[in-house]
Protein backbone atom coordinates (compact mmCIF):
# COMPACT_ATOMS: atom_id res chain seq x y z
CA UNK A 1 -6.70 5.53 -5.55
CA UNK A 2 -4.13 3.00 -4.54
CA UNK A 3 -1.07 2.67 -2.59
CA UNK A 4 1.78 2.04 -3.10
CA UNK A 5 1.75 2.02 -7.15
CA UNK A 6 1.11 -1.35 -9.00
CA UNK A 7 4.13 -2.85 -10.01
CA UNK A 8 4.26 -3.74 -13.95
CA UNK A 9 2.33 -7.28 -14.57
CA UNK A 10 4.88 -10.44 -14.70
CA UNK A 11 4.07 -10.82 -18.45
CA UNK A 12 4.91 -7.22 -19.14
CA UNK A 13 2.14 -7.10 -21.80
CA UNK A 14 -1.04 -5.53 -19.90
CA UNK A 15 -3.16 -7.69 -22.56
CA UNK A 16 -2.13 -10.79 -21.02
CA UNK A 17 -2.19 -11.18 -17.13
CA UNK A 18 -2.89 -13.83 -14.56
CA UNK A 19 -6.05 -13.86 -12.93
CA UNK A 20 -4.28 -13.88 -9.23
CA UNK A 21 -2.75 -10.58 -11.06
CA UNK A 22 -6.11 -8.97 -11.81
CA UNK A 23 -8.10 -10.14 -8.82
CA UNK A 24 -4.97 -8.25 -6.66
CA UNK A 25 -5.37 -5.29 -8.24
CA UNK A 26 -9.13 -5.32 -8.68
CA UNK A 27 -9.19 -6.00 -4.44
CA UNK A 28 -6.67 -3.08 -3.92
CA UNK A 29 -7.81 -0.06 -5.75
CA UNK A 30 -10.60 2.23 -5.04
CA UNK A 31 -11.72 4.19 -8.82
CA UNK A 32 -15.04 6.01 -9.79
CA UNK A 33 -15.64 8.58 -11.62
CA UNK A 34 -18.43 11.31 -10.22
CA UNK A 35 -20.37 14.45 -9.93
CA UNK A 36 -19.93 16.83 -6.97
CA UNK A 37 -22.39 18.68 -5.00
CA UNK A 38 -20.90 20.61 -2.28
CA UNK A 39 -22.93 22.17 0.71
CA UNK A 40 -21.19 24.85 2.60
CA UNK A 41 -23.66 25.32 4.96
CA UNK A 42 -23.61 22.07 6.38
CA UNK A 43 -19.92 20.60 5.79
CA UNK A 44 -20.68 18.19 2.81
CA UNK A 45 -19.41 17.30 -0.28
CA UNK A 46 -21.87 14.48 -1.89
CA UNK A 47 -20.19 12.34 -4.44
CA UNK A 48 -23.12 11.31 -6.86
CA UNK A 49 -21.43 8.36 -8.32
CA UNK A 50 -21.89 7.54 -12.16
CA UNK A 51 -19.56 4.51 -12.17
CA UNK A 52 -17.15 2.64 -9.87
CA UNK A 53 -15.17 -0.87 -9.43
CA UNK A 54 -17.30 -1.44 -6.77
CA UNK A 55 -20.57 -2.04 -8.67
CA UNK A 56 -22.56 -1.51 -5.94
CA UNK A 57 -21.26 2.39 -5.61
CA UNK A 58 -22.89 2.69 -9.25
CA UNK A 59 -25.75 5.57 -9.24
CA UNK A 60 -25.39 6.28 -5.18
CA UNK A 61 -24.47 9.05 -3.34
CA UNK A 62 -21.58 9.08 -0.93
CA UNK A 63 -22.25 12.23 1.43
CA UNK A 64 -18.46 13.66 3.22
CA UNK A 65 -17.88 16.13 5.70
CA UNK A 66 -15.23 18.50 4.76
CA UNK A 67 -13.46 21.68 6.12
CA UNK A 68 -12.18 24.53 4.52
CA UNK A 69 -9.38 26.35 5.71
CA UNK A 70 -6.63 28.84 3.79
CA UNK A 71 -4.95 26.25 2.27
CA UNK A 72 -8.14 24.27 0.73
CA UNK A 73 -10.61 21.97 1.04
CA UNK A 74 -9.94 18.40 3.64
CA UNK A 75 -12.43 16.00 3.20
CA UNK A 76 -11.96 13.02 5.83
CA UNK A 77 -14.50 9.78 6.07
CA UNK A 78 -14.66 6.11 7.80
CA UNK A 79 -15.29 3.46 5.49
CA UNK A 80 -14.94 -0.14 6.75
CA UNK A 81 -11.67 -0.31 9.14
CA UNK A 82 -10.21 2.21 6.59
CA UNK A 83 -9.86 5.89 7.43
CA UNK A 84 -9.71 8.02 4.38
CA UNK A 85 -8.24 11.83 4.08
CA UNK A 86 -7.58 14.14 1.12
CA UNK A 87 -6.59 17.66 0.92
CA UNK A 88 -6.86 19.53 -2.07
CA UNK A 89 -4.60 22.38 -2.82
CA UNK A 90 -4.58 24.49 -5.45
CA UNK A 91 -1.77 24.10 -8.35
CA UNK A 92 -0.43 28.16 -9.71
């Protein structure tokens, strides 16, 4: 997750880019990829992660409350000064 979008590296050529180019967007993004266990009972969603940016996310889980209401699933956490929240909605 990231925003706003990355703009298009300086070189235009994704092979070749600046370390102060990498090391921005490395810092700025938040990406792993994950299994899901969801609890109704007690509000969770556990995100048992397989692999992340953040090595140190690698093979942990990341327990977050969530509430369900008509239009979906909103899962909202604290991490670090940051304040995450995602709804999911269904696409028809």
């Amino acid at each position: 997750m990231r925003t706003p979008a990355t703009p298009p590296f300086a070189s235009g050529d994704d092979a070749r880019v600046a370390d102060a180019e990498v090391r921005a967007i490395y810092l700025g993004c938040v990406a792993y990829f994950c299994t899901h266990q969801v609890d109704v009972e007690r509000g969770t969603v556990v995100h048992w992660v397989q692999e992340s940016l953040m090595p140190g996310y690698t093979g942990t889980a990341q327990p977050c409350p969530f509430k369900r209401d008509s239009a979906g699933p909103t899962i909202e956490a604290d991490s670090q000064d940051l304040h995450f929240l995602r709804r999911f909605r269904r696409v028809e």
